[in-house]
N, C-alpha and C. Protein backbone atom coordinates (compact mmCIF):
# COMPACT_ATOMS: atom_id res chain seq x y z
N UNK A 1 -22.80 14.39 -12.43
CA UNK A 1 -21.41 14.18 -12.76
C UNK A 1 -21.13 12.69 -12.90
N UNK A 2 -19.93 12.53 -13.94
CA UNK A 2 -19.76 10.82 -14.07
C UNK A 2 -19.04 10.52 -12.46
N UNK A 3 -19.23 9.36 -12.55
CA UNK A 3 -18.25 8.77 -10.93
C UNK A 3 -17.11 8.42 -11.76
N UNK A 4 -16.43 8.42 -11.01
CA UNK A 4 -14.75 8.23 -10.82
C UNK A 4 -13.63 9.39 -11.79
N UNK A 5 -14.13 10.07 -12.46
CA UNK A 5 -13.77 10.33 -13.18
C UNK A 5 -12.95 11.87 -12.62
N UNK A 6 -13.52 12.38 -11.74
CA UNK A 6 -12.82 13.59 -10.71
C UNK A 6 -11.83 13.63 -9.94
N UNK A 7 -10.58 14.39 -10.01
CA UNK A 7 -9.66 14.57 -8.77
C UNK A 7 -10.94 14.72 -7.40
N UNK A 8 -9.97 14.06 -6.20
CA UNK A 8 -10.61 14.12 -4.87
C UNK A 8 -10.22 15.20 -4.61
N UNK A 9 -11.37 16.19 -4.36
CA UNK A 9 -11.23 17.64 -3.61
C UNK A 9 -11.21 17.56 -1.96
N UNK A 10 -10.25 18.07 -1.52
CA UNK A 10 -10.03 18.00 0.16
C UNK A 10 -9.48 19.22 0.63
N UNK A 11 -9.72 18.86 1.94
CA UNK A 11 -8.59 20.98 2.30
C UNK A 11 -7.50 20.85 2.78
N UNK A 12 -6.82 22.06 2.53
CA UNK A 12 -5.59 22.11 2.56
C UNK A 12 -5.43 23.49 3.04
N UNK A 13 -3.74 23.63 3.77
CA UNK A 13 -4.04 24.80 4.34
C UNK A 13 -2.89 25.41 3.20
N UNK A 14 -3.10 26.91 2.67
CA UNK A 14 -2.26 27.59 1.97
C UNK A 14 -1.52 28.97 3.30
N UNK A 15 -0.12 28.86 2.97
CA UNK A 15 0.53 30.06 3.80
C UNK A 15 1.26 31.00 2.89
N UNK A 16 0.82 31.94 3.23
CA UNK A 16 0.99 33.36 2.46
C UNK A 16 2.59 33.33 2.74
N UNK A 17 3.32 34.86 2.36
CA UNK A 17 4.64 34.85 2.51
C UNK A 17 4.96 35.58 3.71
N UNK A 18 3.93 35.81 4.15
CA UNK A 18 3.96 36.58 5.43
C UNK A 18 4.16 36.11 6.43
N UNK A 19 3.88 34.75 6.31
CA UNK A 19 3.31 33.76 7.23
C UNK A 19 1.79 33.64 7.39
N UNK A 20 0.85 33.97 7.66
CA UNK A 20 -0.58 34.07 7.65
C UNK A 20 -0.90 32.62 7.10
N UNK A 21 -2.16 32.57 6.92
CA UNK A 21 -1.99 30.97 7.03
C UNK A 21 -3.79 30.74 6.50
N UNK A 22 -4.45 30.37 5.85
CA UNK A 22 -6.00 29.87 6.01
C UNK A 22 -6.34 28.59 5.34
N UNK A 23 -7.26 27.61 5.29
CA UNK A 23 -7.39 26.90 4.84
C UNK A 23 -9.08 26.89 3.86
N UNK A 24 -8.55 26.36 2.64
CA UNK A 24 -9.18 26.13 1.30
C UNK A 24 -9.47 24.54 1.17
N UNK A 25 -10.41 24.61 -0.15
CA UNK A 25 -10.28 22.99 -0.75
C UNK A 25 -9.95 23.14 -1.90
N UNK A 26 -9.26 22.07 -2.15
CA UNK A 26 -8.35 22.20 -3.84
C UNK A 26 -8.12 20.27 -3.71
N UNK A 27 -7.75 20.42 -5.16
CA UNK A 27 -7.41 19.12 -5.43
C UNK A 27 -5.91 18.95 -5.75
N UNK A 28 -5.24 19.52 -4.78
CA UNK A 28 -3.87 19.42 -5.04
C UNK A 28 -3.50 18.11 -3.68
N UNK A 29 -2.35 17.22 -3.88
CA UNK A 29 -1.51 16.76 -3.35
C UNK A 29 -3.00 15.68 -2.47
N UNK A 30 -2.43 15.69 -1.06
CA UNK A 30 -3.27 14.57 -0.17
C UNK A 30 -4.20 15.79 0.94
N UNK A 31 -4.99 14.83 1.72
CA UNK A 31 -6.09 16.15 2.40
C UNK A 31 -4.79 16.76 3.64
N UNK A 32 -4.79 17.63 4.22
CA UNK A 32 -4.08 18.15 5.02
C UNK A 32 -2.90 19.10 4.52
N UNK A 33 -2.44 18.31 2.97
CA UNK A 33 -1.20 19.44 2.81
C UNK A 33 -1.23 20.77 3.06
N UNK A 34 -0.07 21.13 2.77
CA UNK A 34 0.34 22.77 3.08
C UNK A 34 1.21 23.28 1.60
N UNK A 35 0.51 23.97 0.77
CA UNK A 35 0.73 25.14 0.09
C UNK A 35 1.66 26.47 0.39
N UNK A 36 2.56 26.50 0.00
CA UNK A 36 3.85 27.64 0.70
C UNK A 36 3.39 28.23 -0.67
N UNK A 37 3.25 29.84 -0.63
CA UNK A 37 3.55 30.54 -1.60
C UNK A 37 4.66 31.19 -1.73
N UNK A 38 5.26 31.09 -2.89
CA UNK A 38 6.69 32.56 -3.47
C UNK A 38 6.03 33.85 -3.45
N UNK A 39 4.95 33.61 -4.15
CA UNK A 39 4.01 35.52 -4.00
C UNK A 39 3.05 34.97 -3.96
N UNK A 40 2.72 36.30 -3.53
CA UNK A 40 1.20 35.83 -3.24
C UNK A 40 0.42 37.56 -3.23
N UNK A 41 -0.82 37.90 -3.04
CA UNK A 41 -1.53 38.96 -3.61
C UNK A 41 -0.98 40.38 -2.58
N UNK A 42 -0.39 39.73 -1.44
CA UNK A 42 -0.03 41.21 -0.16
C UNK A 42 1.67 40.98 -0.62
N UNK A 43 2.36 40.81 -1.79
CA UNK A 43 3.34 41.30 -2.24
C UNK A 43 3.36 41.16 -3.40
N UNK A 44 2.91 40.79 -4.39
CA UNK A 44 2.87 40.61 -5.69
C UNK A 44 2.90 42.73 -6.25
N UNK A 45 3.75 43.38 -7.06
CA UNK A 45 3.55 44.59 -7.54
C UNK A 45 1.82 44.69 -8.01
N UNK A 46 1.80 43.61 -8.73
CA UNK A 46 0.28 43.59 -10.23
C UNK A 46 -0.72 44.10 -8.62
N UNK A 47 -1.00 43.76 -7.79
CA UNK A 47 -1.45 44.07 -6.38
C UNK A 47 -1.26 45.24 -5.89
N UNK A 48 -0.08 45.67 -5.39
CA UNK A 48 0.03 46.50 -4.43
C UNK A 48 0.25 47.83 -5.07
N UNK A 49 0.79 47.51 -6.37
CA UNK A 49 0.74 49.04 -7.37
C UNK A 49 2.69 49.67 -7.00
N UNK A 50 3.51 48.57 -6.18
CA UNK A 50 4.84 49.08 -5.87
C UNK A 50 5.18 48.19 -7.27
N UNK A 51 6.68 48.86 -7.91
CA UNK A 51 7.18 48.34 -8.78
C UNK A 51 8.87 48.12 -8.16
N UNK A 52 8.82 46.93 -7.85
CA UNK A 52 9.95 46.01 -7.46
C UNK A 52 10.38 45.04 -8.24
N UNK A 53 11.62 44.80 -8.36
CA UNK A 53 11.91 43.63 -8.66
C UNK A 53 11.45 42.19 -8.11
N UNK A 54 10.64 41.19 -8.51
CA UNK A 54 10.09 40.30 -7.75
C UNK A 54 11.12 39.12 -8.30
N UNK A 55 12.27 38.71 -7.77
CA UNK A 55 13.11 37.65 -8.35
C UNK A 55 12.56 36.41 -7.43
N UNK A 56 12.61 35.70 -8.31
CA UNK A 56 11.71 33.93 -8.21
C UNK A 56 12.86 33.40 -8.57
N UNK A 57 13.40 32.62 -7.93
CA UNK A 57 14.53 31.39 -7.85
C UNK A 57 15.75 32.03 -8.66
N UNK A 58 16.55 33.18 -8.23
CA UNK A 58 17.31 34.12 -8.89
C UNK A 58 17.75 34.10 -10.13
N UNK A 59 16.58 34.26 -10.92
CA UNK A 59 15.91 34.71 -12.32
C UNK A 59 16.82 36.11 -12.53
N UNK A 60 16.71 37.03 -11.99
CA UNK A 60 17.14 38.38 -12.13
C UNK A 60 18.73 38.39 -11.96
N UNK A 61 19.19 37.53 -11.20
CA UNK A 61 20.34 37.56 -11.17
C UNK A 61 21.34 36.49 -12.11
N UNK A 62 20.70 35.85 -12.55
CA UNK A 62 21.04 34.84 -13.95
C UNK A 62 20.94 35.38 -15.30
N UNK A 63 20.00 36.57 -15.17
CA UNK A 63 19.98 37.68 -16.31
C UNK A 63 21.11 38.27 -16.19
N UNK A 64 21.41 39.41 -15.05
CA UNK A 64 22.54 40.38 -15.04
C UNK A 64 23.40 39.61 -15.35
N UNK A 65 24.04 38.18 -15.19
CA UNK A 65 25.08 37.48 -15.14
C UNK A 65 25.52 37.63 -16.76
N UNK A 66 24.79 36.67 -17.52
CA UNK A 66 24.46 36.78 -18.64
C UNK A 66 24.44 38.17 -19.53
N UNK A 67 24.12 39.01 -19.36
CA UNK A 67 24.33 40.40 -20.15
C UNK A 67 24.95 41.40 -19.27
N UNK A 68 26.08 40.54 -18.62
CA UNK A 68 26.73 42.10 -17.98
C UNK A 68 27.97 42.57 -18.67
N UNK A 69 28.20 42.09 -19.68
CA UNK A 69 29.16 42.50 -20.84
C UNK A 69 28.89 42.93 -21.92
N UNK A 70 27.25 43.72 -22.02
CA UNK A 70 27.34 44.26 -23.60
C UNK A 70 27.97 45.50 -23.48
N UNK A 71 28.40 46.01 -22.40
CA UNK A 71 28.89 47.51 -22.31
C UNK A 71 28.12 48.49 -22.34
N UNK A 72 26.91 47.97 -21.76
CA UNK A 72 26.11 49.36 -21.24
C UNK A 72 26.56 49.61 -19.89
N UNK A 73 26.62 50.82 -19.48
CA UNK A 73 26.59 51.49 -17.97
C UNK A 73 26.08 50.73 -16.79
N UNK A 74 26.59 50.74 -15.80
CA UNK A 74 25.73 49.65 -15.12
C UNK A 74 25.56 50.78 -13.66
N UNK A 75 24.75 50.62 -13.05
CA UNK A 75 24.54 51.30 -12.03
C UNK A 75 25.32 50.96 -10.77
N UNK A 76 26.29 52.02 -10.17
CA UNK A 76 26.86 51.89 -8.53
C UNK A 76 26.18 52.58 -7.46
């Protein structure tokens, strides 16, 4: 491999959404950081085979906002 030319790979610890917690090496950020996941594989649907709404930074609710006036039926 050329020198200098690589991100510095170091470990870091990644925490699930569960809390759970393990540590990896990646070349993200400085050695020690901490990785928070939004999803992650023990809630993600594409995973677990449940079909939920998975709203990420209220995505889903900036939709309904937005099309809650075409006059379709809406569920109570």
């Amino acid at each position: 491999m050329k020198e200098g030319i690589h991100p510095n790979y170091h470990e870091i610890t990644v925490v699930m959404t569960d809390g759970s917690s393990f540590k990896t090496r990646s070349t993200l950020g400085k050695p020690g950081e901490t990785l928070r996941l939004d999803i992650d594989p023990k809630t993600h649907p594409a995973w677990t085979g449940q079909h939920r709404i998975v709203d990420s930074g209220g995505q889903v609710a900036k939709f309904n906002k937005r099309f809650q006036n075409l006059g379709l039926p809406t569920k109570k």
